[in-house]
N, C-alpha and C. Protein backbone atom coordinates (compact mmCIF):
# COMPACT_ATOMS: atom_id res chain seq x y z
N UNK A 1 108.25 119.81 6.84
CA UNK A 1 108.88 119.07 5.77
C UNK A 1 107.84 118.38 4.89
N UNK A 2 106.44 118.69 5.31
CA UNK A 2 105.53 117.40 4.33
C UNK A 2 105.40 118.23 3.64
N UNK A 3 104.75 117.77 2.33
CA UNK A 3 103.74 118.79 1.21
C UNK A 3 102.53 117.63 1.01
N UNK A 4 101.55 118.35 0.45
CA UNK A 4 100.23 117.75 0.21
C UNK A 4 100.21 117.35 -1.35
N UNK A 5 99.06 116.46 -1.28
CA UNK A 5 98.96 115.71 -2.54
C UNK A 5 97.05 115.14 -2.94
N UNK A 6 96.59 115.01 -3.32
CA UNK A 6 95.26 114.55 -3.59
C UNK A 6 95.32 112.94 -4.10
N UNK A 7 94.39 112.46 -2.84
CA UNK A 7 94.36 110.68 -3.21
C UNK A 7 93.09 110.65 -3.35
N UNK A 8 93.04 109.61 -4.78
CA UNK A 8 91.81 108.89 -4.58
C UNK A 8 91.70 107.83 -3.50
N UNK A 9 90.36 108.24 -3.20
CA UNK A 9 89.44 106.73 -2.35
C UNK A 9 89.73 105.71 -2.15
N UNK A 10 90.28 104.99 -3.73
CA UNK A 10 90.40 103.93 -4.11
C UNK A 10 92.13 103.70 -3.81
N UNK A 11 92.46 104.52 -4.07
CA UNK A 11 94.55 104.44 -3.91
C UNK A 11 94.79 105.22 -5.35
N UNK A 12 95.91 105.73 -5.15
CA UNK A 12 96.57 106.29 -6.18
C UNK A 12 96.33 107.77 -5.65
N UNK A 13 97.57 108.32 -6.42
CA UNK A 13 97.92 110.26 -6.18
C UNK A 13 97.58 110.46 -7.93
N UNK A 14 96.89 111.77 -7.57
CA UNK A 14 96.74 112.52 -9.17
C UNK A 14 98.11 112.89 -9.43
N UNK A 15 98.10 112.36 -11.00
CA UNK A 15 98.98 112.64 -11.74
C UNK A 15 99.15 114.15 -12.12
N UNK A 16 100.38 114.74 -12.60
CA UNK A 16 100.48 115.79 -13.34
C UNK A 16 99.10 116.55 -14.40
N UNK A 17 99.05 115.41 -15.10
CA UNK A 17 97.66 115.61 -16.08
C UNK A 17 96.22 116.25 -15.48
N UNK A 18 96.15 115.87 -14.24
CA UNK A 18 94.55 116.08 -13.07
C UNK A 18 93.72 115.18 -13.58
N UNK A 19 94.28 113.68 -14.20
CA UNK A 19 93.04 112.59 -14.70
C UNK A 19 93.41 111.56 -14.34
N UNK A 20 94.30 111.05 -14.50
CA UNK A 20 94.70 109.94 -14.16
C UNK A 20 95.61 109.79 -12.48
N UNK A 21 95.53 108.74 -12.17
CA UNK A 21 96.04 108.28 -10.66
C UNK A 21 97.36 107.62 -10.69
N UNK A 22 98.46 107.63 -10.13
CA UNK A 22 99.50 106.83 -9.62
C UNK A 22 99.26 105.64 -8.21
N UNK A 23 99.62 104.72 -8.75
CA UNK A 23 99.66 103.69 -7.76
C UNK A 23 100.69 104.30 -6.48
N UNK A 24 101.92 104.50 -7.14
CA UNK A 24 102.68 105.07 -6.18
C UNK A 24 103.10 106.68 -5.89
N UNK A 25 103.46 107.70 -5.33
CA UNK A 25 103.78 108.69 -5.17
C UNK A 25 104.71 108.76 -5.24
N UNK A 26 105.24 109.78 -6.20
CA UNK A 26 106.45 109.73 -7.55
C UNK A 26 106.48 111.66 -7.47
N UNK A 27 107.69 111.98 -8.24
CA UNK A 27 107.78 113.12 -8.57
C UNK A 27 106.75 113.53 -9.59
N UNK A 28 105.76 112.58 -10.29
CA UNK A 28 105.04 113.02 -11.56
C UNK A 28 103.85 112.94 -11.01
N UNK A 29 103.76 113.23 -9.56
CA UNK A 29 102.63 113.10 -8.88
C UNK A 29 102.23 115.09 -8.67
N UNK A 30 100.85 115.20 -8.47
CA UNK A 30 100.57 116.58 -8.30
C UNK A 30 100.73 117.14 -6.86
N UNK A 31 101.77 118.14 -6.10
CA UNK A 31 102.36 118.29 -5.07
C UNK A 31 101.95 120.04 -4.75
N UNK A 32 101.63 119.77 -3.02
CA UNK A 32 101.56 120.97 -2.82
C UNK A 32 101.88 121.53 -1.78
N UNK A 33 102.87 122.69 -1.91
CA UNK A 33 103.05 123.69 -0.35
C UNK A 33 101.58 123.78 0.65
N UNK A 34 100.90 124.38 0.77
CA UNK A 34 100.04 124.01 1.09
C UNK A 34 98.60 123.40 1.34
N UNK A 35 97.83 123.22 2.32
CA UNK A 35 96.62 122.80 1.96
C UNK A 35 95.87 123.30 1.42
N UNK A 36 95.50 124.46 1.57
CA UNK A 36 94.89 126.15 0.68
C UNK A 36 94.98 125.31 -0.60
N UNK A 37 96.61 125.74 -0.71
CA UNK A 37 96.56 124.97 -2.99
C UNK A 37 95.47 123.66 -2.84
N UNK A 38 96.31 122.97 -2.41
CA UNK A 38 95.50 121.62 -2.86
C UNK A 38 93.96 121.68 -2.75
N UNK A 39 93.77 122.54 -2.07
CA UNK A 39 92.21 122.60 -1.86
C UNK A 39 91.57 123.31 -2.92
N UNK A 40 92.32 124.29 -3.16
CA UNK A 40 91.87 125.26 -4.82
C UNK A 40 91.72 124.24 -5.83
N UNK A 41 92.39 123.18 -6.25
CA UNK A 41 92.40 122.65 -7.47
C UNK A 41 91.71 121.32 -7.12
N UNK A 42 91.52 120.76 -5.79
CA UNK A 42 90.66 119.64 -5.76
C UNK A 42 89.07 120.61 -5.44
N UNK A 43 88.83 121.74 -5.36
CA UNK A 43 88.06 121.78 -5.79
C UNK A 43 87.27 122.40 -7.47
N UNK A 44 88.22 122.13 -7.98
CA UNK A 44 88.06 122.37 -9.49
C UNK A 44 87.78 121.28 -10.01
N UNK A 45 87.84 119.86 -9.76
CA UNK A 45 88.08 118.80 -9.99
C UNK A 45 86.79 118.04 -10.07
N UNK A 46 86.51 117.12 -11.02
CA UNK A 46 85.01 116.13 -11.37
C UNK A 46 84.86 115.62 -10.08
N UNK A 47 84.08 114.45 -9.60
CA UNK A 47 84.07 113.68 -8.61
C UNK A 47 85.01 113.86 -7.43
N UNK A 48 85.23 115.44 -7.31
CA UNK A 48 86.00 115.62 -6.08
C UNK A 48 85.60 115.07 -4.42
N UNK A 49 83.98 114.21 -4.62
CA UNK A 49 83.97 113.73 -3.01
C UNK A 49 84.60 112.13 -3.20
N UNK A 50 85.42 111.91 -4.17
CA UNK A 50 86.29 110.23 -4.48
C UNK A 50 87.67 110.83 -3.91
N UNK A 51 88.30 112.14 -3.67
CA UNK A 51 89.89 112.50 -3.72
C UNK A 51 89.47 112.86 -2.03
N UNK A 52 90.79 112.98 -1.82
CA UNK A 52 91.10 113.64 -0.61
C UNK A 52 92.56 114.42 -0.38
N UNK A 53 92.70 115.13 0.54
CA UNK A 53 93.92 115.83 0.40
C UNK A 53 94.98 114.99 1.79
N UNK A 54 96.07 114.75 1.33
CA UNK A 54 97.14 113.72 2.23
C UNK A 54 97.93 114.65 2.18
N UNK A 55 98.65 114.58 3.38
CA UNK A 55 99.95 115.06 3.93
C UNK A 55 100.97 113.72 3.76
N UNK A 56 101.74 114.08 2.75
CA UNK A 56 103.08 113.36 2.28
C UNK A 56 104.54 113.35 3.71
N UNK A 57 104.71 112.98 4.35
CA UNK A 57 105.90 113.27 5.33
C UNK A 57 106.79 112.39 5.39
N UNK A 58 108.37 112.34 6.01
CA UNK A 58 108.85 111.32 6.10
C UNK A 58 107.98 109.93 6.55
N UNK A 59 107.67 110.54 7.58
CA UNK A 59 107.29 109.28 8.62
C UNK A 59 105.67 108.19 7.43
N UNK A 60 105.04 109.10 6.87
CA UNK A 60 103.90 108.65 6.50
C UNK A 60 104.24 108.08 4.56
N UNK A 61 105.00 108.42 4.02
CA UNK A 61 105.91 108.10 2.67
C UNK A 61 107.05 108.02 2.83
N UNK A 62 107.92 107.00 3.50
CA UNK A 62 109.06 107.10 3.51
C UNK A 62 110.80 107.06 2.23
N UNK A 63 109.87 106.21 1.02
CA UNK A 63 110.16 105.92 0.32
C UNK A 63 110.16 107.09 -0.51
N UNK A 64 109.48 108.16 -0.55
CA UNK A 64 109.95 109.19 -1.80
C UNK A 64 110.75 109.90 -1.05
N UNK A 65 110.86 110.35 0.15
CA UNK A 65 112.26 110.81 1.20
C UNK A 65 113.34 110.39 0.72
N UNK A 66 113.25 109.31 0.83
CA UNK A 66 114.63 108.10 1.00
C UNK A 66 114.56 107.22 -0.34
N UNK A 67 115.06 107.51 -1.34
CA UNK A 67 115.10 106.75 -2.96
C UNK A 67 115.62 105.56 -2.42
N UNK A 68 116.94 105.58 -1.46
CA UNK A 68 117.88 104.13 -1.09
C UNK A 68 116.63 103.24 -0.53
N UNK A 69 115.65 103.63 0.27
CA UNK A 69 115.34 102.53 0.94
C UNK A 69 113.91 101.67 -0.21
N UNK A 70 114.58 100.42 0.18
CA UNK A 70 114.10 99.65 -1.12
C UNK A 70 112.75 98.52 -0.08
N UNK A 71 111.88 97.52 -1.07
CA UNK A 71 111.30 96.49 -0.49
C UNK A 71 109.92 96.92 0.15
N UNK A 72 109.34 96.48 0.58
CA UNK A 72 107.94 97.13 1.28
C UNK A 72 108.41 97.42 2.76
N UNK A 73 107.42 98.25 2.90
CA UNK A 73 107.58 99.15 4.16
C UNK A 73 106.10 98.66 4.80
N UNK A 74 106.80 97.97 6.13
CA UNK A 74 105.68 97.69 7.53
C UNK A 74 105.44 98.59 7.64
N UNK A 75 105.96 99.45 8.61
CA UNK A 75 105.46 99.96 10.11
C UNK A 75 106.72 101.40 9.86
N UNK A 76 106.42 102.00 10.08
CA UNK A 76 107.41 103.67 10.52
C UNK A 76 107.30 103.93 11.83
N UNK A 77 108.44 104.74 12.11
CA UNK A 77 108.50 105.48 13.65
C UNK A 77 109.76 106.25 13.52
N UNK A 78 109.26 107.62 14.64
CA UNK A 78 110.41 108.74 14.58
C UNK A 78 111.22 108.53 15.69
N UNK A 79 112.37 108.37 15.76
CA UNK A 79 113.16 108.21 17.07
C UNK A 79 114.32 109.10 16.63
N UNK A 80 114.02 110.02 18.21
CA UNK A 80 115.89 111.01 17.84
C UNK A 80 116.01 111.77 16.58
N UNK A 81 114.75 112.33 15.92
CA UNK A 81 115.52 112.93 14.42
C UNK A 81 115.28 111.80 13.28
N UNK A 82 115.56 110.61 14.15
CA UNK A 82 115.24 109.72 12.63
C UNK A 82 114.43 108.92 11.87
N UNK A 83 114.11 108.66 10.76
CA UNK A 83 112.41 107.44 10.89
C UNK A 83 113.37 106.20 10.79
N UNK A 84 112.22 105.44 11.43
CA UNK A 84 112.75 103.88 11.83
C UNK A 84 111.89 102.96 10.93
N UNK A 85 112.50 102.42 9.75
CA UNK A 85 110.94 101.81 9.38
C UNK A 85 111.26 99.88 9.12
N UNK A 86 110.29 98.99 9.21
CA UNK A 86 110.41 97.86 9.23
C UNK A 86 110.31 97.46 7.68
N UNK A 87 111.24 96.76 7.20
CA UNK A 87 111.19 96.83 5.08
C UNK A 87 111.39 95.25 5.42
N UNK A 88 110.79 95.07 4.19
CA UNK A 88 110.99 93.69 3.66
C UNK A 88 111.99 93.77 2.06
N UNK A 89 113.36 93.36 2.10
CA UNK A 89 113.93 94.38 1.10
C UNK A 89 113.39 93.44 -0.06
N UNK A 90 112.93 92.31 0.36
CA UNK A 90 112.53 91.49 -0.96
C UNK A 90 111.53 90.50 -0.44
N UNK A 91 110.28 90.19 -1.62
CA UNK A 91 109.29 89.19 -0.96
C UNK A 91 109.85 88.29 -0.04
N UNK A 92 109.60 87.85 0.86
CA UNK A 92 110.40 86.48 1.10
C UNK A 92 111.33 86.17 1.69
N UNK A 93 112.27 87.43 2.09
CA UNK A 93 113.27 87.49 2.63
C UNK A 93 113.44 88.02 4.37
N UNK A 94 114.04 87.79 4.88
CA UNK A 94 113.87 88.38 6.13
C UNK A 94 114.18 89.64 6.13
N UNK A 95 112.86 89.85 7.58
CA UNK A 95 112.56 91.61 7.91
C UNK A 95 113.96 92.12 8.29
N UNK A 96 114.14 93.73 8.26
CA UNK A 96 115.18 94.19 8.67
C UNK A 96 114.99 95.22 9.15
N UNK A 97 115.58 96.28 10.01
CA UNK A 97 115.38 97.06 10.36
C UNK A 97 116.21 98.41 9.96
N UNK A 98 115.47 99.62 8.55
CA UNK A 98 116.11 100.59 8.33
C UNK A 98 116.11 102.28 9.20
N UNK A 99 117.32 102.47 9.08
CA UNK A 99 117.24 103.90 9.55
C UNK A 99 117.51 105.50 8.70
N UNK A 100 116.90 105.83 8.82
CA UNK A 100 116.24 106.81 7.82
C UNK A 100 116.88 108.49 8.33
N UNK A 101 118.50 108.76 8.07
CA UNK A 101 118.52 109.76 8.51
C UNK A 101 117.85 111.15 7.49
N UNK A 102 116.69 112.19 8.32
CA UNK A 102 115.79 113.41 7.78
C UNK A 102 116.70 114.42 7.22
N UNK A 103 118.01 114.48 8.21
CA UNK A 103 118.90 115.51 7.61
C UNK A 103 119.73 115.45 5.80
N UNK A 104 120.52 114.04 6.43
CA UNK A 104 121.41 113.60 5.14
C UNK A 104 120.62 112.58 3.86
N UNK A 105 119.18 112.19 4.25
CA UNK A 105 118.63 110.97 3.68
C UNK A 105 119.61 110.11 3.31
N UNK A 106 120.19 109.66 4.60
CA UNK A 106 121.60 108.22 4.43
C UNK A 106 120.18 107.09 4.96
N UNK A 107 120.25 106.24 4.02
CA UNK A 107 119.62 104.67 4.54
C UNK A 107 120.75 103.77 5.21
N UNK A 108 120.60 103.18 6.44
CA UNK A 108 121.68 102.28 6.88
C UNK A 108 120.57 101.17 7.79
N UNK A 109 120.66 99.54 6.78
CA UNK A 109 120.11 98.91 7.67
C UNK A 109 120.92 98.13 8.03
N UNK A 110 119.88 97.94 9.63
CA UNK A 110 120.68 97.51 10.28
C UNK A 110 120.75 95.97 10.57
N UNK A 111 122.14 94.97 10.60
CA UNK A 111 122.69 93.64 10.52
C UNK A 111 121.56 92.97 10.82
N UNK A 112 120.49 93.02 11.84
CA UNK A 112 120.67 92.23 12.85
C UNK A 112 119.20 91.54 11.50
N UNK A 113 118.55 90.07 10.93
CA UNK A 113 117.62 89.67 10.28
C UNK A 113 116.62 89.05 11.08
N UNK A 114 115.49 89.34 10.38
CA UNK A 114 114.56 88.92 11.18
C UNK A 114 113.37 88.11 11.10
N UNK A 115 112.99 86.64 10.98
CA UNK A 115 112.19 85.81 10.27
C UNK A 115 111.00 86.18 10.09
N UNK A 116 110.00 86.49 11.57
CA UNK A 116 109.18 86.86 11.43
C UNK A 116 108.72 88.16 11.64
N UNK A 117 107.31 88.59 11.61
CA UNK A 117 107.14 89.94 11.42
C UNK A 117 106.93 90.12 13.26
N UNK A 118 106.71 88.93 13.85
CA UNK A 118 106.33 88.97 15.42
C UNK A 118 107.54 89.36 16.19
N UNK A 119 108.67 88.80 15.32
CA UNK A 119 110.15 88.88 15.98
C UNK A 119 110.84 90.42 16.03
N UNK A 120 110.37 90.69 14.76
CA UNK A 120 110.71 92.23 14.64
C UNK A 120 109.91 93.00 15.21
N UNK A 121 108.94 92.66 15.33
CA UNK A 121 107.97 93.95 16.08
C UNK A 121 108.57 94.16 17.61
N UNK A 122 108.89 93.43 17.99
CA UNK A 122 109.61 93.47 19.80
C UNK A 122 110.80 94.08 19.50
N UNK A 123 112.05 94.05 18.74
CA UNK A 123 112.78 95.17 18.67
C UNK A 123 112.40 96.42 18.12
N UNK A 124 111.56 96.96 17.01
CA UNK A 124 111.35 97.74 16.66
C UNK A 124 110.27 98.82 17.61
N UNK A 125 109.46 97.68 18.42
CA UNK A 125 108.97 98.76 19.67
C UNK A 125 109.75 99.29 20.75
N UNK A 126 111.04 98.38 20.72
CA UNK A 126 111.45 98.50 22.37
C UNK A 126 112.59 99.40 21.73
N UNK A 127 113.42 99.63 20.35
CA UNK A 127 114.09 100.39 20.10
C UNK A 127 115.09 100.30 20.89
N UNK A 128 115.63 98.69 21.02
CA UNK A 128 116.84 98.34 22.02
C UNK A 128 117.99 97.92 20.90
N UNK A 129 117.93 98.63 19.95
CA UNK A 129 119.61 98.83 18.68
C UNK A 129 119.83 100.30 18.88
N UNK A 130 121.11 99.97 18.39
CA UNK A 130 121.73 101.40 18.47
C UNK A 130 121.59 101.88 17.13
N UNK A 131 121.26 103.48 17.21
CA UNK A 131 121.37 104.56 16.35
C UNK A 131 122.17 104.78 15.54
């Protein structure tokens, strides 16, 4: 399910253009079936020892998977088929815990809020909520 992409060093995915960088990984980002491609055209490329070639996957970009899931993203994990990831849906607000179904990309988080990031990390390791 992943496809590849070329990051700079610094952060950011090459854009469509092959000059400029995206902060975030977007559809207007440069995408590839395989590593072979990406490797053909990063090596066509100026300062190709600044890029590198990334594997895009649920678990490792969860957010271009899943458009619903909103806020910054802690921590990911695959459980059962699904990614589990820790979001903050807004600065400031308490952690929550989303579930990320791979098949349907349904976001459903779940009730339970969480103050700190110490508090959530003990459910989100022990994976003692239901599915």
């Amino acid at each position: 399910m992943g496809i590849f992409a070329l990051q700079s060093l610094v952060g950011g995915f090459l854009d469509e253009d092959l000059k400029h960088f995206n902060k975030v990984f977007d559809d207007w980002c440069v995408q590839f079936e395989t590593m072979e491609d990406a490797q053909l055209i990063l090596d066509s490329l100026e300062k190709k020892e600044q890029i590198k070639i990334v594997e895009i996957t649920p678990l490792s970009y969860p957010k271009y998977f899943f458009p619903k899931l909103q806020g910054t993203i802690h921590a990911t994990r695959e459980y059962q088929g699904k990614i589990i990831c820790i979001t903050e849906p807004q600065m400031g607000v308490s952690f929550r815990i989303a579930i990320c179904n791979i098949q349907t990309k349904h976001v459903r988080l779940l009730s339970s809020r969480y103050k700190s990031a110490l508090s959530i990390e003990g459910a989100f390791a022990n994976l003692s909520f239901d599915l």
